[in-house]
Protein backbone atom coordinates (compact mmCIF):
# COMPACT_ATOMS: atom_id res chain seq x y z
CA UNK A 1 -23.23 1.92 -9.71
CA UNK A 2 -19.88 0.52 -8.37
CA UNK A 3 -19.44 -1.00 -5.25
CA UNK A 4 -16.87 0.25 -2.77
CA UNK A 5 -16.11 -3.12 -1.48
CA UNK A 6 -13.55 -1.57 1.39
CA UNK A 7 -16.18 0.67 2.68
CA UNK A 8 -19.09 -1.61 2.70
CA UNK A 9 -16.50 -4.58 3.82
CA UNK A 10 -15.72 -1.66 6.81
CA UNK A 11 -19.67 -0.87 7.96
CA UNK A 12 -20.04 -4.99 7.64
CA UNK A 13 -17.59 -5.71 10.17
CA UNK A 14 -18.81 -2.96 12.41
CA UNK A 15 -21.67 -4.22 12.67
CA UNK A 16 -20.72 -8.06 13.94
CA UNK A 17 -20.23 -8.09 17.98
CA UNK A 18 -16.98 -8.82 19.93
CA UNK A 19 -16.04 -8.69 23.12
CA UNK A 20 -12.78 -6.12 23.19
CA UNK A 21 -9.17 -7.78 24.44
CA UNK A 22 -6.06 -5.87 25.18
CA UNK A 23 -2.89 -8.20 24.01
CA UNK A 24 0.60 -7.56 25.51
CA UNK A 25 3.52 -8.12 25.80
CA UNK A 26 7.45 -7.30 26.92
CA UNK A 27 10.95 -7.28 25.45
CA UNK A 28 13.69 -6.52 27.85
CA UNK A 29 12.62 -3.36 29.51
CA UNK A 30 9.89 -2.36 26.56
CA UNK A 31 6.12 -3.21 27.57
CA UNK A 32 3.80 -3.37 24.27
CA UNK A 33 -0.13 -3.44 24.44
CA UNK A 34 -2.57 -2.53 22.09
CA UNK A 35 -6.47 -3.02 22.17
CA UNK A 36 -7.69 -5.78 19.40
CA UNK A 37 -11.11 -7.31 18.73
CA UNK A 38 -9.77 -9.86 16.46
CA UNK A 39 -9.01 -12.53 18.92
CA UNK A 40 -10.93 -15.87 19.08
CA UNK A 41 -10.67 -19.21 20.08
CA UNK A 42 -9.12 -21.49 17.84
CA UNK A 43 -8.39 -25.09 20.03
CA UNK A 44 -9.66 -26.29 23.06
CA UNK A 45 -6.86 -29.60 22.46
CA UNK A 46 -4.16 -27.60 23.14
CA UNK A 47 -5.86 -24.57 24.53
CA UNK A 48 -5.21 -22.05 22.08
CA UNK A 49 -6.19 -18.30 20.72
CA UNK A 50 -5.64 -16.53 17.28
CA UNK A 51 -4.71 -12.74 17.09
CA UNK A 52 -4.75 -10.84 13.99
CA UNK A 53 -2.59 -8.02 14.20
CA UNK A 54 -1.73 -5.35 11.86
CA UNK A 55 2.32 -5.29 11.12
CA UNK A 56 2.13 -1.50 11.62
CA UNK A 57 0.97 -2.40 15.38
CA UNK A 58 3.99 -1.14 17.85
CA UNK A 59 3.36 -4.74 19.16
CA UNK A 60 3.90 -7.02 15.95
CA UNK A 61 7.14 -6.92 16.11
CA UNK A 62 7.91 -8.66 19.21
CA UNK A 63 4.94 -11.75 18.93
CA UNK A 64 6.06 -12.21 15.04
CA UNK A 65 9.43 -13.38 17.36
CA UNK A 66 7.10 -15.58 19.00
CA UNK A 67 7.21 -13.94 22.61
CA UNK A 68 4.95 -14.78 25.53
CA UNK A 69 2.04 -12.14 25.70
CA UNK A 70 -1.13 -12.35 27.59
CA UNK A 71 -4.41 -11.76 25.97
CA UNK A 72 -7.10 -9.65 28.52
CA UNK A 73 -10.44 -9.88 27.84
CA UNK A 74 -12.07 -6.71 28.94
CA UNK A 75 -14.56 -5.72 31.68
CA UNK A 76 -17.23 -3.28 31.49
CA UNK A 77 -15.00 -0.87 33.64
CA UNK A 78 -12.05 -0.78 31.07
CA UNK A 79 -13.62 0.85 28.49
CA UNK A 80 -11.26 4.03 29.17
CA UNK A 81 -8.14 1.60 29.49
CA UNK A 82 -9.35 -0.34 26.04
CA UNK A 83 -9.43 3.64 24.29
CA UNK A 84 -6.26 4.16 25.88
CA UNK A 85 -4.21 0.79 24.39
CA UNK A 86 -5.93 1.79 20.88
CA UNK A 87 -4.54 5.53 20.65
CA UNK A 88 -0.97 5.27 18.70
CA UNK A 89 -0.40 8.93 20.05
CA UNK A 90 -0.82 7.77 23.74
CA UNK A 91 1.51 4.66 23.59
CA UNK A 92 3.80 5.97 26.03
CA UNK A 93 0.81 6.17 28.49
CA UNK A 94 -0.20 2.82 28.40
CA UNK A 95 1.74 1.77 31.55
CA UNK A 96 1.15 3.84 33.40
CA UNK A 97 -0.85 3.62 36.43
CA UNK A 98 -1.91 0.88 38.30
CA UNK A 99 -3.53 -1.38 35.64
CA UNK A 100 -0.76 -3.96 35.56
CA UNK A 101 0.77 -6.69 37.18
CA UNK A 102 3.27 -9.79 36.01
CA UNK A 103 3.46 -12.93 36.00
CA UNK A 104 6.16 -15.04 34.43
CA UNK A 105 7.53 -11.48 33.43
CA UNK A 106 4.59 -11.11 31.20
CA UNK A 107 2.11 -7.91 31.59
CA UNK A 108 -1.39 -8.47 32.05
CA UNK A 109 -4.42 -6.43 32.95
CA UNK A 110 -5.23 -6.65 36.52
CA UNK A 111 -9.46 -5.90 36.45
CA UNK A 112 -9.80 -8.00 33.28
CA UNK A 113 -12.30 -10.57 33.16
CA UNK A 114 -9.45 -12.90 31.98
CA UNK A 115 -6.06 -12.98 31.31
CA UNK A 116 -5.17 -15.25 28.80
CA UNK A 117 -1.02 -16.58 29.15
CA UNK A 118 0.17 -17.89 25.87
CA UNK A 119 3.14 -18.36 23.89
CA UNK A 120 3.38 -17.77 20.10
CA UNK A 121 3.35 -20.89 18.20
CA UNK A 122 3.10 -20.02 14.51
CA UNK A 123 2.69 -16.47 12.71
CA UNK A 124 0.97 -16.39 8.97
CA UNK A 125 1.34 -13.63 7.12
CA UNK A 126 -1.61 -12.20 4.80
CA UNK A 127 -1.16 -9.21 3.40
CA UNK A 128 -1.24 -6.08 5.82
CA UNK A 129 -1.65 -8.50 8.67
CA UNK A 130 -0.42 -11.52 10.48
CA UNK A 131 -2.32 -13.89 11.96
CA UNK A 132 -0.98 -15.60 15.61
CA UNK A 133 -1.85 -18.70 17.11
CA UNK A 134 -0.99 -18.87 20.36
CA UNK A 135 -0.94 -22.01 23.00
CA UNK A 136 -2.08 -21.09 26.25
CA UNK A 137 -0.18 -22.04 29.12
CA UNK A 138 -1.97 -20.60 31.86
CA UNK A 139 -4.77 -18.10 32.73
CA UNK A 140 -6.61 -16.09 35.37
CA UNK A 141 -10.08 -15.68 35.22
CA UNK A 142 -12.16 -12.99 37.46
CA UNK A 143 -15.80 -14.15 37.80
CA UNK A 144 -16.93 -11.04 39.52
CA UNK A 145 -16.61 -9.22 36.59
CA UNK A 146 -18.52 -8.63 33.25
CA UNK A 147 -17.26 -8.34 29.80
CA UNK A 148 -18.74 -5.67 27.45
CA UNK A 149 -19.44 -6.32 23.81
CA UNK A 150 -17.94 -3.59 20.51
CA UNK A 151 -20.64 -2.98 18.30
CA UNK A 152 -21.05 -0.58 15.63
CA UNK A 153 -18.16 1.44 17.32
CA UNK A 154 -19.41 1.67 20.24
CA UNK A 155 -19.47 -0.87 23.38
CA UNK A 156 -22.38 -1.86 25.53
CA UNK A 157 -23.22 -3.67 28.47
């Protein structure tokens, strides 16, 4: 029997455990976000995060110029707001409401449980995707609040 190694690879990666991020970011007047699970730590000397990001992503365009974003990790109450930033056919949407504030000119979820400033250092390219590491150069961080975790498509508390 042959092995689908996409669709196993797939029901593999569902099953490891993230906590859910939404990265944006802004170019003139255009705000970009999108939801993303592949963000990690990658430095504590600098402080720094990597992003993988598929080029089709609305957003890839503007970090693979190296723009400031802000990385929020989620809280438990965001789980509409994460759905929201994932749905291509609801990008217009994503501003909207009262989910966002600035700072530096750079959006960033309000009721996160962080907000992670950074600016994008280096971009590698691997086939569909590009990888980002990105410095941080300042953060908020909400301590009242709890993060959920994505498994198996689904999150929990």
């Amino acid at each position: 029997m042959e092995q689908n190694i996409n669709t196993d690879f797939l029901e593999a990666m569902r099953k490891m455990t993230s906590t859910v991020s939404v990265v944006a970011s802004k170019k003139d007047d255009t705000r970009y976000a999108m939801t993303a699970t592949s963000v990690v730590s990658l430095t504590l000397e600098p402080p720094s995060m990597l992003i993988c990001i598929n080029k089709k992503a609305s957003i890839h365009s503007i970090l693979n110029e190296k723009a400031k974003l802000s990385i929020n990790i989620l809280s438990t109450d965001q789980k509409e707001f994460s759905e929201l930033c994932s749905n291509k056919s609801r990008e217009n949407d994503r501003f909207k409401g009262d989910d966002w504030s600035y700072q530096d000119d750079i959006p960033y979820a309000t009721n996160s449980v962080s907000s992670l400033f950074c600016e994008c250092k280096q971009v590698i390219d691997y086939e569909t995707h590009s990888i980002f590491l990105c410095k941080i150069i300042s953060l908020i961080n909400n301590d009242s609040r709890d993060c959920p975790l994505y498994h198996n498509a689904s999150y929990n508390v």
